[in-house]
C-alpha atoms as a PDB file:
ATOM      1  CA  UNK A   1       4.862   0.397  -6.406  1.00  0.00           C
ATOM      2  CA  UNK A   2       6.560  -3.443  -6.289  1.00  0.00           C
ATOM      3  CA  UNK A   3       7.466  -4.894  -3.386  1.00  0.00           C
ATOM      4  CA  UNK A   4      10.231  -7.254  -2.990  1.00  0.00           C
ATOM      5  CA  UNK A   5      11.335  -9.383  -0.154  1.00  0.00           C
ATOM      6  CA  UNK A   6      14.369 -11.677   0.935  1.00  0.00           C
ATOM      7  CA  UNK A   7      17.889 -11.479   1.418  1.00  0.00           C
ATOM      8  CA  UNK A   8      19.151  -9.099  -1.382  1.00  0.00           C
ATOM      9  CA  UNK A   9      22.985 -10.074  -2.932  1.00  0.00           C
ATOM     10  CA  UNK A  10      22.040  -8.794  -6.180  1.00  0.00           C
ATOM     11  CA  UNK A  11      18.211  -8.420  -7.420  1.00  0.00           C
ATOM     12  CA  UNK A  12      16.991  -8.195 -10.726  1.00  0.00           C
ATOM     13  CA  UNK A  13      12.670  -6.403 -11.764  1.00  0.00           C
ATOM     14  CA  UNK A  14      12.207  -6.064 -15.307  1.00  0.00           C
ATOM     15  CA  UNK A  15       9.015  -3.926 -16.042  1.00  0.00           C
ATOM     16  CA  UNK A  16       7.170  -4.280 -18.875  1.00  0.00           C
ATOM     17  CA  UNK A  17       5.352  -1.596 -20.378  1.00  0.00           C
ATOM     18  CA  UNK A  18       1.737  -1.883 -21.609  1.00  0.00           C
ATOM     19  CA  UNK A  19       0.859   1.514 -21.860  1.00  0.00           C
ATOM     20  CA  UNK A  20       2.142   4.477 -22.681  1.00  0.00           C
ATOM     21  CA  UNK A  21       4.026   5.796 -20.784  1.00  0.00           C
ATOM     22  CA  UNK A  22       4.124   2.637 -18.457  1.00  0.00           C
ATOM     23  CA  UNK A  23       7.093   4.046 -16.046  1.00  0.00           C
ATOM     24  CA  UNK A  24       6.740   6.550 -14.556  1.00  0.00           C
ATOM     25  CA  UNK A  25       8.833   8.115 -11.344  1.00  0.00           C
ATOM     26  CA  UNK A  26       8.699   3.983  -9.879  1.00  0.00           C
ATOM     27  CA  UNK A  27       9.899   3.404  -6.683  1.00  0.00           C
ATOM     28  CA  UNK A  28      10.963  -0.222  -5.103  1.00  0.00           C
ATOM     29  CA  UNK A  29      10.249  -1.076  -1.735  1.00  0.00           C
ATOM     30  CA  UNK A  30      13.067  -4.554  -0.643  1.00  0.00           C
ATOM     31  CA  UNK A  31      11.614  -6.016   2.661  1.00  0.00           C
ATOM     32  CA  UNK A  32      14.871  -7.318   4.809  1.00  0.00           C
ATOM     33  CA  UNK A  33      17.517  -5.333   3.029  1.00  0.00           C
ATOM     34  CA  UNK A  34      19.655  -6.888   5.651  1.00  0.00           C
ATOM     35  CA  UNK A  35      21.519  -4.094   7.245  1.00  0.00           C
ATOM     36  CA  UNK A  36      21.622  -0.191   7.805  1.00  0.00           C
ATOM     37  CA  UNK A  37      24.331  -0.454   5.258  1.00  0.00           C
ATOM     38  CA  UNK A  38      22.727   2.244   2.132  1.00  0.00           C
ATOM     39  CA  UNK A  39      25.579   1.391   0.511  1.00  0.00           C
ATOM     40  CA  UNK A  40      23.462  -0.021  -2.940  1.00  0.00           C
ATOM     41  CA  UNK A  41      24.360  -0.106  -6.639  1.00  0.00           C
ATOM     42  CA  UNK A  42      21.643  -0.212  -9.265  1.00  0.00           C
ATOM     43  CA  UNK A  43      21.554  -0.353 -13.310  1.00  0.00           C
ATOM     44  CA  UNK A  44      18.872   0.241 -15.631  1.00  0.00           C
ATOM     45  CA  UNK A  45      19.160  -1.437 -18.381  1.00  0.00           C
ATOM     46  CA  UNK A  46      23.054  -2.917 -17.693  1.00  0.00           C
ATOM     47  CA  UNK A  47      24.075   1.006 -16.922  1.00  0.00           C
ATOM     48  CA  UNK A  48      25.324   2.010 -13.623  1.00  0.00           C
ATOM     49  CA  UNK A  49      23.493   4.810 -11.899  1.00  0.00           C
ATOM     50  CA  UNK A  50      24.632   7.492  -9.511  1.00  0.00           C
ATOM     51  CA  UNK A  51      23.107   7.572  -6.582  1.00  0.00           C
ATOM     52  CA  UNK A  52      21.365  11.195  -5.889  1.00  0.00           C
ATOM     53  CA  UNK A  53      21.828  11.821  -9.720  1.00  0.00           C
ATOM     54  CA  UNK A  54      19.937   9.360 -11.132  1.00  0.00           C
ATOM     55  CA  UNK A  55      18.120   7.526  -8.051  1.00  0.00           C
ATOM     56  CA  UNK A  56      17.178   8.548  -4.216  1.00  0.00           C
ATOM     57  CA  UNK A  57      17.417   5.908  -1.535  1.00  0.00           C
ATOM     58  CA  UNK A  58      16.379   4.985   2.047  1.00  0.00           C
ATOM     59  CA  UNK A  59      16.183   2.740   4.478  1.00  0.00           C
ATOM     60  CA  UNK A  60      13.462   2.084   6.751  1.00  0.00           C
ATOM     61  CA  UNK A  61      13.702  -0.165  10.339  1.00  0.00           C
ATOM     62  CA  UNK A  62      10.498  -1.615  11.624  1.00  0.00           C
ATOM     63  CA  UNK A  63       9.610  -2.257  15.536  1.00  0.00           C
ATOM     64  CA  UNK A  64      11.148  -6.119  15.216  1.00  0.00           C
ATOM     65  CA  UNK A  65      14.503  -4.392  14.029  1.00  0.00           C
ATOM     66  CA  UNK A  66      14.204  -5.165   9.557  1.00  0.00           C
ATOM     67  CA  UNK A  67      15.392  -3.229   7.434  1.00  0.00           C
ATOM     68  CA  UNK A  68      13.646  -2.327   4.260  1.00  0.00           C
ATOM     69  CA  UNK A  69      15.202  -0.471   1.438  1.00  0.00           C
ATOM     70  CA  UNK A  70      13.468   2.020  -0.570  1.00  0.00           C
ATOM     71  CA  UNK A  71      14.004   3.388  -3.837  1.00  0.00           C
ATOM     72  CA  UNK A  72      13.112   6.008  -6.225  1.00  0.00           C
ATOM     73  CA  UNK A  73      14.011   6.873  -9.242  1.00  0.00           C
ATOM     74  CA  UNK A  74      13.047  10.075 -11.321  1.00  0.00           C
ATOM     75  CA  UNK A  75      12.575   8.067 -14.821  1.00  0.00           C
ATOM     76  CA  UNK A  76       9.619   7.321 -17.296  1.00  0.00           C
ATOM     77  CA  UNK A  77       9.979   4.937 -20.189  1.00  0.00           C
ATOM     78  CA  UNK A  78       7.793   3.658 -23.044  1.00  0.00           C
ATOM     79  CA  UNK A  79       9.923   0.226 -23.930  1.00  0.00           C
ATOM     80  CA  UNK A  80      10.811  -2.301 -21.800  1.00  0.00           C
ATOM     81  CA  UNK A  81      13.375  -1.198 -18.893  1.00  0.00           C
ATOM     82  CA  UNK A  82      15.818  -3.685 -16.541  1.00  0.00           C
ATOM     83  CA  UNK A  83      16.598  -2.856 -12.856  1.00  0.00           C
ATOM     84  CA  UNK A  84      19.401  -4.827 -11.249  1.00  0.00           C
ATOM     85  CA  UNK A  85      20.006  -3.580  -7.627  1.00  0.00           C
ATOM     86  CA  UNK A  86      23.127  -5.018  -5.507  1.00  0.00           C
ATOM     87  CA  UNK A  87      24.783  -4.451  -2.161  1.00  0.00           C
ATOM     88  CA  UNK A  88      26.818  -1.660  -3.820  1.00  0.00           C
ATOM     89  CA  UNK A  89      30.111  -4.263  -2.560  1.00  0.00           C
END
């Protein structure tokens, strides 16, 4: 699992298989989404995805009050893939 971190406008992972199959059900864990707004658009690979269809989502407060956003998608892949998540705005 990756973890990110920061204030999230628009984020872009790229993972890069070595093995095969290198992806495999990944999930994506953004420290201080910003808000309890789960309102978020991603693309693999410059596609849009459907949320529930092609990706779950949720998001996570900690005792301080941050949000954290996580994701999981139901996907394996033996070339290179490109995720882009955004603010879904």
């Amino acid at each position: 699992m990756e973890s990110l971190s920061g204030a999230v406008d628009s984020e872009r992972r790229h993972a890069r298989p070595s093995l095969r199959p290198a992806v495999v059900y990944p999930a994506f864990v953004i420290a201080k989404w910003g808000g309890p707004d789960n309102n978020v658009s991603l693309k693999i690979n410059g596609r849009t995805k459907t949320r529930g269809i092609d990706y779950r989502l949720g998001i996570e407060v900690d005792g301080s009050g941050t949000y954290t956003l996580v994701i999981w998608l139901p996907l394996s892949a033996t070339e290179p893939v490109s995720f882009e998540f955004g603010d879904g705005k």
